[in-house]
C-alpha atoms as a PDB file:
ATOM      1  CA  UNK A   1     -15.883 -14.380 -34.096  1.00  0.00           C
ATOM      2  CA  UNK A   2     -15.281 -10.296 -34.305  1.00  0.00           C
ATOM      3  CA  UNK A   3     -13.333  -8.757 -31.158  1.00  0.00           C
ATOM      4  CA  UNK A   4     -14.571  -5.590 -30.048  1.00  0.00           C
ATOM      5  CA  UNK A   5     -10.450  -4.212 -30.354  1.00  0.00           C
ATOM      6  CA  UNK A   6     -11.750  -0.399 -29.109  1.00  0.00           C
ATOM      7  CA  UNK A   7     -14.004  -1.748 -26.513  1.00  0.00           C
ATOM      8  CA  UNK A   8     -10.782  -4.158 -24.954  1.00  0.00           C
ATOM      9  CA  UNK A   9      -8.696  -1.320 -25.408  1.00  0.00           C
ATOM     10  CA  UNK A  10     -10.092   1.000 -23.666  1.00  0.00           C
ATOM     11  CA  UNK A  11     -10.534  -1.181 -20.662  1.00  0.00           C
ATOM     12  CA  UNK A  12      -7.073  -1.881 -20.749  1.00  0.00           C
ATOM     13  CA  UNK A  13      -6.274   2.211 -20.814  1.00  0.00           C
ATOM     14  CA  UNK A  14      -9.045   2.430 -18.032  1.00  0.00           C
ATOM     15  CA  UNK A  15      -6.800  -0.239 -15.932  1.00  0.00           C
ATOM     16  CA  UNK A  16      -3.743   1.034 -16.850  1.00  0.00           C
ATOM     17  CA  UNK A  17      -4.569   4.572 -15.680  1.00  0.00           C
ATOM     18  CA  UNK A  18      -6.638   3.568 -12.869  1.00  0.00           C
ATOM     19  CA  UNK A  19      -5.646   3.953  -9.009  1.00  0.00           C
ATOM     20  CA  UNK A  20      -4.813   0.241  -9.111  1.00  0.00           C
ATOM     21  CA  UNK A  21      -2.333  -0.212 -11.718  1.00  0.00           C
ATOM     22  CA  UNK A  22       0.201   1.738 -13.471  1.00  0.00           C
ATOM     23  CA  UNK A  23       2.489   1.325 -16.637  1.00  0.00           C
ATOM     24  CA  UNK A  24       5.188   0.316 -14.039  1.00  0.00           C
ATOM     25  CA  UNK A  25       3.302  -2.456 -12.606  1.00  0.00           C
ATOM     26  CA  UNK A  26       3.441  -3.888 -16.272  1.00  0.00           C
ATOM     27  CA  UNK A  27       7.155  -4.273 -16.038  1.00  0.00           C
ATOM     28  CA  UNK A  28       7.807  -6.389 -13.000  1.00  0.00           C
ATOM     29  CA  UNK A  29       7.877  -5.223  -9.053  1.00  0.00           C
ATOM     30  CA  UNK A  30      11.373  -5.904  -7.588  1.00  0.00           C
ATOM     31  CA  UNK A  31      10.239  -5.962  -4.062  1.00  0.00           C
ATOM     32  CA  UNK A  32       6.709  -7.841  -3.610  1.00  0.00           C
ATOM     33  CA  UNK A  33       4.076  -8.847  -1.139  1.00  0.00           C
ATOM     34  CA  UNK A  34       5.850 -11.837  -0.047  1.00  0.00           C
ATOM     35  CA  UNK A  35       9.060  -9.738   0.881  1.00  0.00           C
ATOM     36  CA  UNK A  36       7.453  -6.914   2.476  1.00  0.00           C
ATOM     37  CA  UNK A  37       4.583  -8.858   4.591  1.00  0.00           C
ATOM     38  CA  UNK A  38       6.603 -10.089   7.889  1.00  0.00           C
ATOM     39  CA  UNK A  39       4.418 -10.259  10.661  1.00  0.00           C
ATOM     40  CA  UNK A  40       5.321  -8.534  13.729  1.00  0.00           C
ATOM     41  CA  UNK A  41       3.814  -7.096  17.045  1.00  0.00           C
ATOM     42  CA  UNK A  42       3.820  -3.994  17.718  1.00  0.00           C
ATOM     43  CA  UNK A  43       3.675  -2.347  21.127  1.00  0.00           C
ATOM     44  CA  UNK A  44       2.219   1.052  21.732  1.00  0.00           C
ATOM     45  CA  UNK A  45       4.664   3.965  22.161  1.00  0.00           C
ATOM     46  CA  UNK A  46       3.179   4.985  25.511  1.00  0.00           C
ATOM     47  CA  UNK A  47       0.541   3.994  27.709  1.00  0.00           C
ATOM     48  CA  UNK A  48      -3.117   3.981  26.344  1.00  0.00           C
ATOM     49  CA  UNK A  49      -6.198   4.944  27.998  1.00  0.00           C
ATOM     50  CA  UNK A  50      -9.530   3.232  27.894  1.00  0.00           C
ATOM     51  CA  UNK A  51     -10.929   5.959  26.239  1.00  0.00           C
ATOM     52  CA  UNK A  52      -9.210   6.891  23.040  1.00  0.00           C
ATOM     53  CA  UNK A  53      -9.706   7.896  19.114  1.00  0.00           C
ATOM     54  CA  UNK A  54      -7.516   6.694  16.042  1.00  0.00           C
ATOM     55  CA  UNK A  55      -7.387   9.064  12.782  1.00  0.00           C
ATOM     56  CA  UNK A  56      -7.698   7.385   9.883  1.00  0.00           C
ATOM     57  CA  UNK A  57      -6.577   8.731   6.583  1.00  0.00           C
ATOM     58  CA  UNK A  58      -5.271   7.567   2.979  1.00  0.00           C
ATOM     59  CA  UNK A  59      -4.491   8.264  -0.461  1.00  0.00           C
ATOM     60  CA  UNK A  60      -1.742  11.187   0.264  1.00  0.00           C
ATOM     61  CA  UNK A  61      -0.520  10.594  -3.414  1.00  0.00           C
ATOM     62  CA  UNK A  62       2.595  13.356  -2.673  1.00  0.00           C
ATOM     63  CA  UNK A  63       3.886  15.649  -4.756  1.00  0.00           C
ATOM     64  CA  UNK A  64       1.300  14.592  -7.609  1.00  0.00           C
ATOM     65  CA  UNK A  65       0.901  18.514  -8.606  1.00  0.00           C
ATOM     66  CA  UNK A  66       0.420  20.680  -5.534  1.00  0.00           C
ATOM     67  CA  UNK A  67      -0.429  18.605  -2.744  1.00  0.00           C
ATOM     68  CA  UNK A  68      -0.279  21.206   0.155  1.00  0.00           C
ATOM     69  CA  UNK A  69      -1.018  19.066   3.712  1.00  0.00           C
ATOM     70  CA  UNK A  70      -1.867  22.429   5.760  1.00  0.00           C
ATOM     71  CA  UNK A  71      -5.565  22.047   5.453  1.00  0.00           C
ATOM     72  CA  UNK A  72      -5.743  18.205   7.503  1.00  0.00           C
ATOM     73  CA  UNK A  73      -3.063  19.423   9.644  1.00  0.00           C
ATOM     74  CA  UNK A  74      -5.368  22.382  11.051  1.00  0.00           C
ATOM     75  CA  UNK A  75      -7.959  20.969  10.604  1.00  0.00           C
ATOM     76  CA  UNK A  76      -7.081  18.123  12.767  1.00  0.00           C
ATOM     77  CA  UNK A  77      -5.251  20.330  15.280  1.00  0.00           C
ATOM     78  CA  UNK A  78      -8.029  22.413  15.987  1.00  0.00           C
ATOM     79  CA  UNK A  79     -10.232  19.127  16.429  1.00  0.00           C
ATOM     80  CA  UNK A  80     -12.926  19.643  19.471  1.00  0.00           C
ATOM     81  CA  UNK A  81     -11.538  16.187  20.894  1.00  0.00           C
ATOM     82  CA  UNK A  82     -12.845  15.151  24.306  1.00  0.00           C
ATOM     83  CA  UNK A  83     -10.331  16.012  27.069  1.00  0.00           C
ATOM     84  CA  UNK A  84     -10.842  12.416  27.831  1.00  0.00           C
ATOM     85  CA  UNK A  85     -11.145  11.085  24.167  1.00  0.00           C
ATOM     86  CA  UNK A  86      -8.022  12.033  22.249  1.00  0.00           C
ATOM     87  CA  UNK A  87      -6.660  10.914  19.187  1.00  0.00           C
ATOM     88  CA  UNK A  88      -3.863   8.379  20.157  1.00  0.00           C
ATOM     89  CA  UNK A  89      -2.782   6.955  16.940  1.00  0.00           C
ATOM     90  CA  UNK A  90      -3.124   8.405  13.068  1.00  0.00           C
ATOM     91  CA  UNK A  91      -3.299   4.532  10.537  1.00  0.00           C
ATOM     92  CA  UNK A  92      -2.141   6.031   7.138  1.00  0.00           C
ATOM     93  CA  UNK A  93      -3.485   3.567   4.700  1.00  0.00           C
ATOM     94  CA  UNK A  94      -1.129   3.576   1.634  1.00  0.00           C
ATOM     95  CA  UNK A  95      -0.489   5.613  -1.786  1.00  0.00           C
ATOM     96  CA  UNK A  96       1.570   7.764   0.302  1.00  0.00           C
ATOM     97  CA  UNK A  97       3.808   8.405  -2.354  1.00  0.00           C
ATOM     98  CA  UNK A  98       2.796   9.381  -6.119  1.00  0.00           C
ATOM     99  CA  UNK A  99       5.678   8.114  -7.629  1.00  0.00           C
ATOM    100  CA  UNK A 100       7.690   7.022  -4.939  1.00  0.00           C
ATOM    101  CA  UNK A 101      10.203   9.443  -5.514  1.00  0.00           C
ATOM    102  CA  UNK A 102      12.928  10.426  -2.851  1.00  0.00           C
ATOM    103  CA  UNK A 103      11.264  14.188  -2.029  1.00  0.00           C
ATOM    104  CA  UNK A 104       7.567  12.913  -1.386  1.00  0.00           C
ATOM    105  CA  UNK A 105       9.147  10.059   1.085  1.00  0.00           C
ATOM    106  CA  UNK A 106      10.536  13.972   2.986  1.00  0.00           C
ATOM    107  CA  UNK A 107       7.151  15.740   2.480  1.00  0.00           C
ATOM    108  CA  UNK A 108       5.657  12.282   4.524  1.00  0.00           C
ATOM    109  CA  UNK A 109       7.882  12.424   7.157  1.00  0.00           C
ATOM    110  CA  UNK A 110       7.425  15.926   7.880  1.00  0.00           C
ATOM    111  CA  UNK A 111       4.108  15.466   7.807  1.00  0.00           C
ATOM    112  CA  UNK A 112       4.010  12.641   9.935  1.00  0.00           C
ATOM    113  CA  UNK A 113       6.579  14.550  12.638  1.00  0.00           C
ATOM    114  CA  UNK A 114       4.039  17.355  12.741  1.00  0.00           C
ATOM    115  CA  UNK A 115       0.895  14.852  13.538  1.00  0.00           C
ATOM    116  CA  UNK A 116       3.495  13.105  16.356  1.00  0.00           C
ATOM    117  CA  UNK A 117       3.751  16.817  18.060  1.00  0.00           C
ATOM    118  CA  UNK A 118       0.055  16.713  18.082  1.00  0.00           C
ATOM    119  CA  UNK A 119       0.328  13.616  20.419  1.00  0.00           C
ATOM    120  CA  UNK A 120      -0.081  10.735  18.018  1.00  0.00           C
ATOM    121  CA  UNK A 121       1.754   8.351  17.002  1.00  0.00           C
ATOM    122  CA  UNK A 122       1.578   7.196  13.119  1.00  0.00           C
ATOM    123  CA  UNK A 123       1.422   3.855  11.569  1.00  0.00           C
ATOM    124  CA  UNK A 124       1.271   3.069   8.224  1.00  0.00           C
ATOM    125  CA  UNK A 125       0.956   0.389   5.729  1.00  0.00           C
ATOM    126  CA  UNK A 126       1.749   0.600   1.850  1.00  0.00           C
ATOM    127  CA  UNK A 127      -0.497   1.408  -1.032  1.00  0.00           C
ATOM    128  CA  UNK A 128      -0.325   0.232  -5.203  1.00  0.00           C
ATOM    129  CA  UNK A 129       1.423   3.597  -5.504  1.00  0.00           C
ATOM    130  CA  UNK A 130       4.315   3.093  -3.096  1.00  0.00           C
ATOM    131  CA  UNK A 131       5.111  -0.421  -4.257  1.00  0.00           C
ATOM    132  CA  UNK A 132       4.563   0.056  -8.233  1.00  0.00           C
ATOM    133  CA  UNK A 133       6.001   3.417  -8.218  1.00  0.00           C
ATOM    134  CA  UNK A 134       9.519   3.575 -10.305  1.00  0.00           C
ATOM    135  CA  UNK A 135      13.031   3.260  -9.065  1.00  0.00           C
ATOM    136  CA  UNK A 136      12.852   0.767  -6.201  1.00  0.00           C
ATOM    137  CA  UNK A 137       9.462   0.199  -5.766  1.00  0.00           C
ATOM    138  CA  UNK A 138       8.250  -1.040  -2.433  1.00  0.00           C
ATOM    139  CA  UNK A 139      11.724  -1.775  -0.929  1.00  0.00           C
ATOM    140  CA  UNK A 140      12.045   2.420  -1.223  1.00  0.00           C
ATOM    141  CA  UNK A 141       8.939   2.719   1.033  1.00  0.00           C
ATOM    142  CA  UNK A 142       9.987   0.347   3.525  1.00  0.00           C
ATOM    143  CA  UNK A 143      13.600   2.146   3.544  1.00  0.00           C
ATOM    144  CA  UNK A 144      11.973   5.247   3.749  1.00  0.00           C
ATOM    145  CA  UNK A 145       9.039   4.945   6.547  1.00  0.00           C
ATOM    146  CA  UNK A 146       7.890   1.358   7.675  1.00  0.00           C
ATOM    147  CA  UNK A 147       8.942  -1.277   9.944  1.00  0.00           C
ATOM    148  CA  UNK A 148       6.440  -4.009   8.282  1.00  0.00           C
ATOM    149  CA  UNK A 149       3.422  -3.575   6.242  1.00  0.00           C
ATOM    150  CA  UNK A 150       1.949  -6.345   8.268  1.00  0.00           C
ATOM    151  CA  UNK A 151       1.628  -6.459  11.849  1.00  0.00           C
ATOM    152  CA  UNK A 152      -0.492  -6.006  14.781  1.00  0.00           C
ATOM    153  CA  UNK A 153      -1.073  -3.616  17.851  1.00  0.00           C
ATOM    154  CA  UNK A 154      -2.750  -4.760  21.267  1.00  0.00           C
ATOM    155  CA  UNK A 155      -4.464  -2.862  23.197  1.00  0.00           C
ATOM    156  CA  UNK A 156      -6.694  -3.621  26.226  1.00  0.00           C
ATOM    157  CA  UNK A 157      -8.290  -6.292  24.569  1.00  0.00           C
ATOM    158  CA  UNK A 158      -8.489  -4.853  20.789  1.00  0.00           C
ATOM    159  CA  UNK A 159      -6.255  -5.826  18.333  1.00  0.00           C
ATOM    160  CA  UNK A 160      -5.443  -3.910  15.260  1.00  0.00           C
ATOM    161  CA  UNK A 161      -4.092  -5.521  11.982  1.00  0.00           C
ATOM    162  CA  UNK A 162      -2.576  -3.529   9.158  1.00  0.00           C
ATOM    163  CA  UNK A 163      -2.593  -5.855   6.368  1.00  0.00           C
ATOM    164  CA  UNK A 164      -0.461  -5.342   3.297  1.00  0.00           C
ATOM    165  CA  UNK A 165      -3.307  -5.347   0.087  1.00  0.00           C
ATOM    166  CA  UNK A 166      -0.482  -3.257  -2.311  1.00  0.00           C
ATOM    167  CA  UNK A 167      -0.352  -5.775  -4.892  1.00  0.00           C
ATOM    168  CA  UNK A 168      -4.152  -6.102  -5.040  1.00  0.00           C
ATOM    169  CA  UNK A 169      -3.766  -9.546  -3.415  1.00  0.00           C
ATOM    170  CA  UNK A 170      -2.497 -10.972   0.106  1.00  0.00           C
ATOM    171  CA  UNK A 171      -0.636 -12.997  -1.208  1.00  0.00           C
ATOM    172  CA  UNK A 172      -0.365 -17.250   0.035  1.00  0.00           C
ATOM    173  CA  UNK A 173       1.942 -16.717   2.577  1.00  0.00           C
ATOM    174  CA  UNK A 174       0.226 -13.314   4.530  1.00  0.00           C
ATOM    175  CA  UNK A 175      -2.708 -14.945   4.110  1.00  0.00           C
ATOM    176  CA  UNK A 176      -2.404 -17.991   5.885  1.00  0.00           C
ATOM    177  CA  UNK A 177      -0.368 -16.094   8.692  1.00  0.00           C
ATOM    178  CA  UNK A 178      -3.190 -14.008   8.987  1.00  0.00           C
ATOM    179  CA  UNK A 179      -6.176 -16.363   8.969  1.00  0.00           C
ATOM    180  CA  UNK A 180      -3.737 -18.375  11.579  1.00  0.00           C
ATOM    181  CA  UNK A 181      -3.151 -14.995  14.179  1.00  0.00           C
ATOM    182  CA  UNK A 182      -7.138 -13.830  13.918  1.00  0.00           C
ATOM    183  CA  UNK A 183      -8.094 -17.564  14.973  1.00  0.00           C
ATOM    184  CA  UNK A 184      -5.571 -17.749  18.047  1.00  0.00           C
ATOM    185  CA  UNK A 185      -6.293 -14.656  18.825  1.00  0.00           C
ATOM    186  CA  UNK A 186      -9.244 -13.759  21.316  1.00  0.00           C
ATOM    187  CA  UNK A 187      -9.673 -10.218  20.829  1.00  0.00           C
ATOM    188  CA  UNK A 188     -11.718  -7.489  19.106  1.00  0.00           C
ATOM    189  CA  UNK A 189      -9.971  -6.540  16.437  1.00  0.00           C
ATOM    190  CA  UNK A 190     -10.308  -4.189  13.628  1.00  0.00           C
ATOM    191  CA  UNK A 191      -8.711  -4.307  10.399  1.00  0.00           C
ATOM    192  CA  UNK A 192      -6.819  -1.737   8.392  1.00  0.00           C
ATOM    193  CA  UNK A 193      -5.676  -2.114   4.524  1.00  0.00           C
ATOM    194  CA  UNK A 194      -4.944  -0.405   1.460  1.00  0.00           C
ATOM    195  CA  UNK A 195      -7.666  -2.210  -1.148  1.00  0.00           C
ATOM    196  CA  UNK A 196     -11.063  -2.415   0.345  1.00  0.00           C
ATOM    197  CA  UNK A 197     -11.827  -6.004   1.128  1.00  0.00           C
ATOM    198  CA  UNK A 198     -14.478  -5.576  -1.802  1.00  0.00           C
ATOM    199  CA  UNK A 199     -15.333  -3.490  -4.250  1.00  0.00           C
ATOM    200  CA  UNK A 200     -18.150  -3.382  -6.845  1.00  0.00           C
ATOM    201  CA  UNK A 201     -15.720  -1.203  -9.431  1.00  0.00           C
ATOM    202  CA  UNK A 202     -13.700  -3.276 -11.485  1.00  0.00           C
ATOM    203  CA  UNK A 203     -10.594  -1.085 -11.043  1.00  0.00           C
ATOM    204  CA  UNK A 204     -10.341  -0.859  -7.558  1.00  0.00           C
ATOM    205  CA  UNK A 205     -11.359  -4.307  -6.691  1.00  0.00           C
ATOM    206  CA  UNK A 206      -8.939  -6.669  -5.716  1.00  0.00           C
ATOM    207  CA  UNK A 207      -7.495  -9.120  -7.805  1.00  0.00           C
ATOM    208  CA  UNK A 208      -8.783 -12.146  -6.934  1.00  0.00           C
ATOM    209  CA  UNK A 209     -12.460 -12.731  -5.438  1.00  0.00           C
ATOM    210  CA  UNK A 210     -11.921 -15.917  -3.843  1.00  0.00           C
ATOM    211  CA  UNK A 211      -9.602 -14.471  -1.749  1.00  0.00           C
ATOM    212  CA  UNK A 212     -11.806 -11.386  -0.976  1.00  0.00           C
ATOM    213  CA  UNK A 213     -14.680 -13.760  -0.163  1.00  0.00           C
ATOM    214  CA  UNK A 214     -12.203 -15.306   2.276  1.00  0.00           C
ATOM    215  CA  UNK A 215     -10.989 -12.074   3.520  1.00  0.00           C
ATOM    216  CA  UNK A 216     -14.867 -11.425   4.647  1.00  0.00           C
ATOM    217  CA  UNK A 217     -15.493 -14.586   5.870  1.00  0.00           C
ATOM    218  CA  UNK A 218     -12.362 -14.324   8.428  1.00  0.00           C
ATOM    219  CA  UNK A 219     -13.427 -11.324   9.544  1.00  0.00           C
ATOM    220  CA  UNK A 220     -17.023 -12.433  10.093  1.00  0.00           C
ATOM    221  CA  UNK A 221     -15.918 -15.638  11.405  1.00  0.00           C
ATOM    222  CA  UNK A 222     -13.161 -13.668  13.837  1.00  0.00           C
ATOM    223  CA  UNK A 223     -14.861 -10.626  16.381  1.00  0.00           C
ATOM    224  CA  UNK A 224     -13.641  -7.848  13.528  1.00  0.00           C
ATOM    225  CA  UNK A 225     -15.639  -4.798  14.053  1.00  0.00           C
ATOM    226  CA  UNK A 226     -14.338  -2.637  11.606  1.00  0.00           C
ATOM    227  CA  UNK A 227     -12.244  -2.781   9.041  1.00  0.00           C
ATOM    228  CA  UNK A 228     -10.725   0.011   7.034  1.00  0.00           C
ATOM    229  CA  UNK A 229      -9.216   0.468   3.744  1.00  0.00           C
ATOM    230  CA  UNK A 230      -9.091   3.614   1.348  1.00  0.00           C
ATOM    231  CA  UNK A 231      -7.841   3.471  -2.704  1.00  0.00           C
ATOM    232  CA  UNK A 232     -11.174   4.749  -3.822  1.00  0.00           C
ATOM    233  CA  UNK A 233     -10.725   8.173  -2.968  1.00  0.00           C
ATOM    234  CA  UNK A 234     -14.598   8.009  -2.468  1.00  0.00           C
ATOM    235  CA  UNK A 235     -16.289   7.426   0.938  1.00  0.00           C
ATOM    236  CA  UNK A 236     -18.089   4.320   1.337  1.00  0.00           C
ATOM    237  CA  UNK A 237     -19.671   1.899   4.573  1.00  0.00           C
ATOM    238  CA  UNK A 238     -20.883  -1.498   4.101  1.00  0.00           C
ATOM    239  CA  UNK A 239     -22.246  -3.729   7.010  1.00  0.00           C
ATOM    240  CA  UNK A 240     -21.694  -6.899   6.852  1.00  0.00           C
ATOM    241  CA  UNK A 241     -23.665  -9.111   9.653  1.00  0.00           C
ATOM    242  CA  UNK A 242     -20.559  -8.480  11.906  1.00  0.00           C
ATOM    243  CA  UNK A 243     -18.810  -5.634  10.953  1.00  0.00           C
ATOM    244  CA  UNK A 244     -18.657  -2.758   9.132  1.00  0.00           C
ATOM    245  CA  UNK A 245     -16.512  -1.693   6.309  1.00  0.00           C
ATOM    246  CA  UNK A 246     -15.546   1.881   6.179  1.00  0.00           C
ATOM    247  CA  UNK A 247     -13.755   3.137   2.966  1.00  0.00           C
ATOM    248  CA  UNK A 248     -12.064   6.509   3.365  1.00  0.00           C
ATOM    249  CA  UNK A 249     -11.760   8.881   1.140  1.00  0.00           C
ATOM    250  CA  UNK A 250      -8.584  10.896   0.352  1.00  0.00           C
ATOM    251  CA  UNK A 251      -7.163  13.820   1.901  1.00  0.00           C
ATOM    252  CA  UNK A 252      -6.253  15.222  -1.506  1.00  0.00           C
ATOM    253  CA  UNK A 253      -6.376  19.033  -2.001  1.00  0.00           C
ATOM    254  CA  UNK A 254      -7.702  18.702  -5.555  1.00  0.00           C
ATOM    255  CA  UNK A 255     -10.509  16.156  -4.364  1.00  0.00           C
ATOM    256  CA  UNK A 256     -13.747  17.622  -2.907  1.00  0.00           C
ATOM    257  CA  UNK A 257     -14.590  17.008  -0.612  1.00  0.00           C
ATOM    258  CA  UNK A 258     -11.298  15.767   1.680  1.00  0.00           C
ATOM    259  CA  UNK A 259     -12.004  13.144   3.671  1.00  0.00           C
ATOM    260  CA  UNK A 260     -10.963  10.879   6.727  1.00  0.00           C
ATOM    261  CA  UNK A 261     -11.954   8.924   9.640  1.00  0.00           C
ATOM    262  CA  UNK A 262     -12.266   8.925  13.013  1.00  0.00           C
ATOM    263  CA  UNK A 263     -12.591   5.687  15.373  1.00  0.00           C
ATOM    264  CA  UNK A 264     -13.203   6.670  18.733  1.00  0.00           C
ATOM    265  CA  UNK A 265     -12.977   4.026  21.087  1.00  0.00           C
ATOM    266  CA  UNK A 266     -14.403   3.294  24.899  1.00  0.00           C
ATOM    267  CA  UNK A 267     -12.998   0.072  26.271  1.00  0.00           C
ATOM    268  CA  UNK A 268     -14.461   0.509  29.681  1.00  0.00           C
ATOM    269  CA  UNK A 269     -18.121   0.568  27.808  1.00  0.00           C
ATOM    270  CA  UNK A 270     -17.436  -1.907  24.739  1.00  0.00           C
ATOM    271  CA  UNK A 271     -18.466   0.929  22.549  1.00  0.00           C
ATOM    272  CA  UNK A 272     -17.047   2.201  19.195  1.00  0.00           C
ATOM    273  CA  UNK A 273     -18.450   5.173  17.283  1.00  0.00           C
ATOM    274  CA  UNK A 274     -16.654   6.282  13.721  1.00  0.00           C
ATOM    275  CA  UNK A 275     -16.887   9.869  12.180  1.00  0.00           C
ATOM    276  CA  UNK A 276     -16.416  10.035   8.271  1.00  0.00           C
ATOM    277  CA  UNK A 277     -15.252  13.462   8.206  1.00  0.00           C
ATOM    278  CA  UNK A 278     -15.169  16.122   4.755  1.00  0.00           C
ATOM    279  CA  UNK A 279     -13.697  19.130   4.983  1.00  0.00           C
END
């Protein structure tokens, strides 16, 4: 039998360079999923409304070249919110960091102070790039910015999960904890994650399809309505027969178009309405 060695190698050098994996993630991670993915509760900072939006944004990728924020930040500012419908939380949903160097970790925070003055406060959860970046890997981005990568917010009957997908895979442990909180728990809830919970490009899929045909079927199975993720840089919706995915795009200055989301929520009416935004 004759191996195709150019054909294998360059689907390794298409993996390798891929959003999904890099060299580093060859060499070992020092701080994993299982490490990183407490769950935890998380209460709002202040008192929500029952009309409300959430911003939705990912791929930041800091500091990779010129990566100059103004654009999202005015854009966003200058948003024609309803006086009654304003953004109450931004979700950031990973590769926050290029290379999870010290300096982009700054550039984030400043960024994120600067979307707090607009009203909002900012969540996050962490992306391949934070957690196979070098140095420190994912412990760095949960010195630098989070709390847990995994965790939930309440809210007048809606729950919101931020699920850690970093690794490309839940891992055993946040996946049982998971499937065990969106059974006990009797709420709408949407779902927010790096890795889309499936992909049809090799590279950007997750790891393991079992597990993302489980992922569906427990949100199918358990009232979610939407569920986020980003790590395509490409826009994307897929309904499923009880929810819709919603892949957002990146807020990248060299990608055209930018793009993000907006979930605007009414809990008086039971209604949700999302904006994929370019710009």
């Amino acid at each position: 039998m004759r191996f195709n060695v150019l054909g294998i190698t360059a689907l390794l050098c298409t993996l390798l360079l891929s959003c999904q994996n890099g060299i580093d993630s060859l060499l070992g991670k020092t701080y994993g999923i299982d490490e990183r993915a407490e769950f935890c509760d998380v209460e709002p900072a202040a008192s929500i409304p029952q009309k409300y939006a959430v911003v939705v944004i990912s791929d930041m990728h800091l500091d990779k070249g010129s990566r100059d924020m103004e654009d999202f930040l005015s854009y966003i500012a200058a948003y024609p919110f309803a006086e009654d419908e304003k953004a109450a939380f931004c979700i950031v949903l990973g590769d926050i960091a290029d290379h999870g160097y010290d300096s982009e970790y700054a550039t984030y925070l400043a960024f994120r102070s600067r979307l707090e003055a607009l009203g909002m406060q900012v969540f996050s959860t962490a992306g391949n790039h934070d957690t196979y970046a070098s140095g420190d890997y994912g412990r760095k981005y949960m010195d630098a910015i989070a709390f847990s990568t995994f965790f939930r917010i309440k809210i007048r009957g809606i729950s919101f999960y931020v699920i850690d997908t970093a690794d490309g895979t839940l891992g055993y442990a946040q996946l049982h904890k998971l499937e065990e909180e969106l059974a006990d728990d009797g709420n709408r809830k949407i779902t927010f994650s790096h890795y889309p919970p499936y992909s049809e490009s090799l590279t950007y899929s997750m790891l393991n399809d079992t597990e993302s045909a489980k992922l569906l079927s427990l949100y199918a199975k358990h009232n979610v309505v939407f569920a986020f993720s980003g790590h395509t840089h490409v826009h994307e919706e897929k309904n499923y027969s009880s929810f819709r995915a919603v892949t957002v795009g990146s807020i990248l200055n060299d990608i055209a178009p930018h793009n993000f989301a907006i979930l605007f929520i009414d809990t008086k009416n039971n209604s949700f309405r999302c904006e994929s935004i370019d710009f």
